[in-house]
C-alpha atoms as a PDB file:
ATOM      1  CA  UNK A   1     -67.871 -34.807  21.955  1.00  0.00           C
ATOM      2  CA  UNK A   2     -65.346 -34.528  19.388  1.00  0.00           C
ATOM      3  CA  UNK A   3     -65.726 -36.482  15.835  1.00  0.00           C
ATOM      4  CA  UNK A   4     -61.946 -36.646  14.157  1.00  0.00           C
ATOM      5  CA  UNK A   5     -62.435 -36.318  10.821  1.00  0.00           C
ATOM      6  CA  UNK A   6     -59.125 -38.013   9.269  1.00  0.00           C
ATOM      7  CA  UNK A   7     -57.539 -35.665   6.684  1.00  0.00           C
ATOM      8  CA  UNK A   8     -53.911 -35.967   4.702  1.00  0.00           C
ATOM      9  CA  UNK A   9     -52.087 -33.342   3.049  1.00  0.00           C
ATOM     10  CA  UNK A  10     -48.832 -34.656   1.224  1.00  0.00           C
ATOM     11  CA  UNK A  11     -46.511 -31.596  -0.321  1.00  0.00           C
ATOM     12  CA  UNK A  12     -43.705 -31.969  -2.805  1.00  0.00           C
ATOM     13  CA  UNK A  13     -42.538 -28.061  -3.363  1.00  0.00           C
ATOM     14  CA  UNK A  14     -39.954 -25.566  -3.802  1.00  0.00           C
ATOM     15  CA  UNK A  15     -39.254 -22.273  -1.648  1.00  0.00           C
ATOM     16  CA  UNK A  16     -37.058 -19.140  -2.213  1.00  0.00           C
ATOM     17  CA  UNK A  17     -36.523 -18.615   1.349  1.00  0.00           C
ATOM     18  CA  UNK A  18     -36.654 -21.606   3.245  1.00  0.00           C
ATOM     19  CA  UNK A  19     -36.344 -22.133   7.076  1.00  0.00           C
ATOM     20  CA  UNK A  20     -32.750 -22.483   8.232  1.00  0.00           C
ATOM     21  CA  UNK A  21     -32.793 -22.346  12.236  1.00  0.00           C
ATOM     22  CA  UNK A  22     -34.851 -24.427  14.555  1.00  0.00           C
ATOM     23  CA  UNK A  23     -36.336 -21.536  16.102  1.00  0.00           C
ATOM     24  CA  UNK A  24     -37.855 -20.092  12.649  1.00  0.00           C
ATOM     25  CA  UNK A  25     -39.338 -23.835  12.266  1.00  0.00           C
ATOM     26  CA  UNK A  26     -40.853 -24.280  15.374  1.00  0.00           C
ATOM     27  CA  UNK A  27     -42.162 -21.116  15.453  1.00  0.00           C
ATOM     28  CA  UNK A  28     -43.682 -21.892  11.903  1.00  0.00           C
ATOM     29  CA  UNK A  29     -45.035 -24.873  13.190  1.00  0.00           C
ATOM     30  CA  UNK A  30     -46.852 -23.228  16.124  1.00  0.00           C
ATOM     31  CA  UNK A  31     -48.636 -20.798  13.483  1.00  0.00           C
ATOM     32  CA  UNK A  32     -49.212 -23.730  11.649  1.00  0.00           C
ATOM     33  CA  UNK A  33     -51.380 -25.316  14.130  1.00  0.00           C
ATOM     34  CA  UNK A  34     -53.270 -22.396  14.958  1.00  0.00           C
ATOM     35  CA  UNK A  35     -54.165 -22.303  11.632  1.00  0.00           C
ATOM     36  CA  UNK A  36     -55.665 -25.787  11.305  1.00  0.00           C
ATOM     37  CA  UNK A  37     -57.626 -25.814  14.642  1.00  0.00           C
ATOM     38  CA  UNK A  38     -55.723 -28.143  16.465  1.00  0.00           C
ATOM     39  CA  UNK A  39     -53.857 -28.543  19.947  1.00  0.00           C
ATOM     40  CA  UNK A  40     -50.247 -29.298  19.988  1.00  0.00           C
ATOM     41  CA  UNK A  41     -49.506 -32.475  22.196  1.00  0.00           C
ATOM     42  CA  UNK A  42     -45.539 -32.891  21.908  1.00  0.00           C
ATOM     43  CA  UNK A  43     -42.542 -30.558  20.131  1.00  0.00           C
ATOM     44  CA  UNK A  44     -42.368 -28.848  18.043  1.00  0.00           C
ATOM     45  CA  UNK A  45     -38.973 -30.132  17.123  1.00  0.00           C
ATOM     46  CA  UNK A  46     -36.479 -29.207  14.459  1.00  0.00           C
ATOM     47  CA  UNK A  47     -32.908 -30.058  13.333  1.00  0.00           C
ATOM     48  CA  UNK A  48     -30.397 -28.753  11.061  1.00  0.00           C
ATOM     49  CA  UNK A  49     -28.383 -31.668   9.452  1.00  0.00           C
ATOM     50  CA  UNK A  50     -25.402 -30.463   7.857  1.00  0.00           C
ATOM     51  CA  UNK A  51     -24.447 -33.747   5.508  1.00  0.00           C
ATOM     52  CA  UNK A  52     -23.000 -32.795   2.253  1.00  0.00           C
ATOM     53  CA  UNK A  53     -25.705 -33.481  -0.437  1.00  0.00           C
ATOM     54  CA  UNK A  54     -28.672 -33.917   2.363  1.00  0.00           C
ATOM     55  CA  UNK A  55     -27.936 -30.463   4.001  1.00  0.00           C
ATOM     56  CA  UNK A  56     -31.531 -28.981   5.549  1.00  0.00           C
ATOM     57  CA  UNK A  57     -33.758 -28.696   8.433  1.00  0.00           C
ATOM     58  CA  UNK A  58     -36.142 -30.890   9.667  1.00  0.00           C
ATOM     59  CA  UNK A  59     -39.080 -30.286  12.166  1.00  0.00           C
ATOM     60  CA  UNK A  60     -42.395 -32.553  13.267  1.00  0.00           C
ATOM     61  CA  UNK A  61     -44.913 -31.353  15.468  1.00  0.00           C
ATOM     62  CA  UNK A  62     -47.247 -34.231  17.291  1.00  0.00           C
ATOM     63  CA  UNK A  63     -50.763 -32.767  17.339  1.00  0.00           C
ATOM     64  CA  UNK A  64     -53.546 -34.364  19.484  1.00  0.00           C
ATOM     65  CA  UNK A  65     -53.848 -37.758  17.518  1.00  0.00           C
ATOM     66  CA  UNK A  66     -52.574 -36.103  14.539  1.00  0.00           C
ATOM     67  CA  UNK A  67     -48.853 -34.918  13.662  1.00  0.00           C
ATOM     68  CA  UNK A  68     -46.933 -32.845  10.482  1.00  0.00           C
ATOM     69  CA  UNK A  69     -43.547 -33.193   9.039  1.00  0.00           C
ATOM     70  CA  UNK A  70     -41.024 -31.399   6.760  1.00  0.00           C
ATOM     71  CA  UNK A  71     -37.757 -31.927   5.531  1.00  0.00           C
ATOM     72  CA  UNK A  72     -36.123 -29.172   3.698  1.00  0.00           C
ATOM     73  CA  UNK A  73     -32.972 -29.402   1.291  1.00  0.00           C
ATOM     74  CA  UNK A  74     -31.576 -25.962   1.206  1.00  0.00           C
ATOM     75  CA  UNK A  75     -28.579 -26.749  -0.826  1.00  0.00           C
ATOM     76  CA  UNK A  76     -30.443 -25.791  -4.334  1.00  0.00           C
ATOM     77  CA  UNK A  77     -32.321 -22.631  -5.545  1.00  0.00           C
ATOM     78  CA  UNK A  78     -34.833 -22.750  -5.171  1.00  0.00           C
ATOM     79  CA  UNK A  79     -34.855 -25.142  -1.556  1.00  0.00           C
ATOM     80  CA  UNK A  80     -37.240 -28.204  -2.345  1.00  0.00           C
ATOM     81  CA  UNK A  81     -39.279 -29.672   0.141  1.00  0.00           C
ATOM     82  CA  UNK A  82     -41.229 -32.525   1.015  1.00  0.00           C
ATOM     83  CA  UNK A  83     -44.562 -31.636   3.636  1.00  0.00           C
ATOM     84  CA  UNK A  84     -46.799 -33.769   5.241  1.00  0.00           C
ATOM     85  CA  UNK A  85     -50.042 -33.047   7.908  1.00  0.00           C
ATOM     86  CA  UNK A  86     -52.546 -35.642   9.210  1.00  0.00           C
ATOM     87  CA  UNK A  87     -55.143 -34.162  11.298  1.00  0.00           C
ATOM     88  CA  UNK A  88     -58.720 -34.756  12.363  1.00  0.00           C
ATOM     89  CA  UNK A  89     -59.374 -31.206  12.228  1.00  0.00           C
ATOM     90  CA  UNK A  90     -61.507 -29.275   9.344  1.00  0.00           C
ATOM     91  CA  UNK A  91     -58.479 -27.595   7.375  1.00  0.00           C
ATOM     92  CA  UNK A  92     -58.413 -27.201   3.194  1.00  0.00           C
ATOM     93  CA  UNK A  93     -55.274 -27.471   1.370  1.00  0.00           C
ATOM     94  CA  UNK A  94     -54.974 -23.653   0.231  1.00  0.00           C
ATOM     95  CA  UNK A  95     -54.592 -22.940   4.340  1.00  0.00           C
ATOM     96  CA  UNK A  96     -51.591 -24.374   4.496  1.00  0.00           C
ATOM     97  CA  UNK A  97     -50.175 -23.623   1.160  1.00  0.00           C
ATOM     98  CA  UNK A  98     -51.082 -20.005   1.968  1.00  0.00           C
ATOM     99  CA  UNK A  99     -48.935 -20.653   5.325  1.00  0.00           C
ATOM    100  CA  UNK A 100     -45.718 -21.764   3.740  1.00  0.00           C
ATOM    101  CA  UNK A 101     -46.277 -19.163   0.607  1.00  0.00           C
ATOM    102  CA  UNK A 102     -46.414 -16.606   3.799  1.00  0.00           C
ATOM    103  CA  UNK A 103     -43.133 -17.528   5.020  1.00  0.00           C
ATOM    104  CA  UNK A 104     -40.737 -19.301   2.942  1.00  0.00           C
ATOM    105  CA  UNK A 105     -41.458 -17.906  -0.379  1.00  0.00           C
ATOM    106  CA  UNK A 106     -43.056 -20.893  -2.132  1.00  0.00           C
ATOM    107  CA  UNK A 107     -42.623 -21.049  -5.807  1.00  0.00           C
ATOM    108  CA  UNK A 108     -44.068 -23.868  -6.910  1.00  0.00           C
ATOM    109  CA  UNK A 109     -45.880 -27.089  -5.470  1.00  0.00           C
ATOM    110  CA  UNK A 110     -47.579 -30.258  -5.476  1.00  0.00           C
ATOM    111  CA  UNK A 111     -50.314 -31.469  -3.644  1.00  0.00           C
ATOM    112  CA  UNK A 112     -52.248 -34.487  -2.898  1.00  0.00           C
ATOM    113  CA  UNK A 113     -55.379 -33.972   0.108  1.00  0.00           C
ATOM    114  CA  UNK A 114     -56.126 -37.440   1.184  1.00  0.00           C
ATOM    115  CA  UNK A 115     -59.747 -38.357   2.928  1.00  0.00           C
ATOM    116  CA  UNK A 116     -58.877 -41.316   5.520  1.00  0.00           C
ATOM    117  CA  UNK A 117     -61.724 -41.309   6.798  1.00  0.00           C
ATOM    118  CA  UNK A 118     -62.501 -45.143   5.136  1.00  0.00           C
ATOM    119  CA  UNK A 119     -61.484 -48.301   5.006  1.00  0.00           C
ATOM    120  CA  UNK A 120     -60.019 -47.101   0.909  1.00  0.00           C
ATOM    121  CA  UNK A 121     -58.186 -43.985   1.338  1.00  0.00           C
ATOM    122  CA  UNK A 122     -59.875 -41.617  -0.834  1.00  0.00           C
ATOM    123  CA  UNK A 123     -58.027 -38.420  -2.755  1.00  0.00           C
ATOM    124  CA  UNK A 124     -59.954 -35.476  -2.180  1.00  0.00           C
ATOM    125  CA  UNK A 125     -58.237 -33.322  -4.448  1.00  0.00           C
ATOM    126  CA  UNK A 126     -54.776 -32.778  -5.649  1.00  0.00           C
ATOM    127  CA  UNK A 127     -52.628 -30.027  -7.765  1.00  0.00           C
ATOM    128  CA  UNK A 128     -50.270 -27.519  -8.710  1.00  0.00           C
ATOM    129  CA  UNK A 129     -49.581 -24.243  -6.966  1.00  0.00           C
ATOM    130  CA  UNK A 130     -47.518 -21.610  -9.115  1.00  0.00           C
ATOM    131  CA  UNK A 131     -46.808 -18.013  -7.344  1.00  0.00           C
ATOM    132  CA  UNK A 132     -47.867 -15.504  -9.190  1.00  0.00           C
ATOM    133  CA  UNK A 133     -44.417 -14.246  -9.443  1.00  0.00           C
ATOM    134  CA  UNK A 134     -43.119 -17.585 -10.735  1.00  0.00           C
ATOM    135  CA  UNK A 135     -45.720 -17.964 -14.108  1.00  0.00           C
ATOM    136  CA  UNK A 136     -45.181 -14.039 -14.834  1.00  0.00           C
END
């Protein structure tokens, strides 16, 4: 029998290449959940918006009682980001980092791994990713 174990990543970063068609993003996504053991129940779906001063993609995925977000805002260099995965799988915080470093080119980031597992969420650990290309 399966025992969710309710974990929360929350990412506030920046990325030199970021994602700009829904295929790229959903195919990111699909990676993405390999990656953190879990089963994909719905999507993934992404959209470009193209409103001056909010112009990005954005793409969820709806895991097996679980789900992850982003929203990217491509019209500054480097493209910010805001991330987010819930998932009752086992899955650390460098995974993913490592997954969006991978593909978009991630400069820098901010991180905050939330146990839910509680009635009090707890914060597991948070921090500061910096390519190595970035802090030479």
């Amino acid at each position: 029998m399966f025992i969710p174990n309710h974990l929360h990543l929350l990412v506030k970063g920046y990325v030199k290449n970021p994602p700009r068609s829904e295929e790229i993003l959903n195919n990111w996504f699909k990676e993405l959940v390999d990656k953190v053991r879990m089963k994909v129940v719905a999507g993934p779906t992404s959209v470009y918006v193209n409103e001056p001063g909010n112009e990005g993609i954005t793409g969820t995925v709806t895991l097996a009682t679980s789900h992850s977000s982003i929203h990217v805002w491509d019209g500054q260099d480097p493209a910010m980001f805001q991330f987010d995965i819930y998932s009752c799988s086992e899955f650390s915080p460098e995974e993913v980092l490592g997954h969006i470093n991978e593909h978009f080119d991630l400069q820098e980031a901010y991180w905050s791994f939330i146990d839910r597992n509680h009635d009090k969420f707890h914060e597991i650990s948070s921090g500061k990713y910096v390519s190595e290309v970035a802090s030479n």
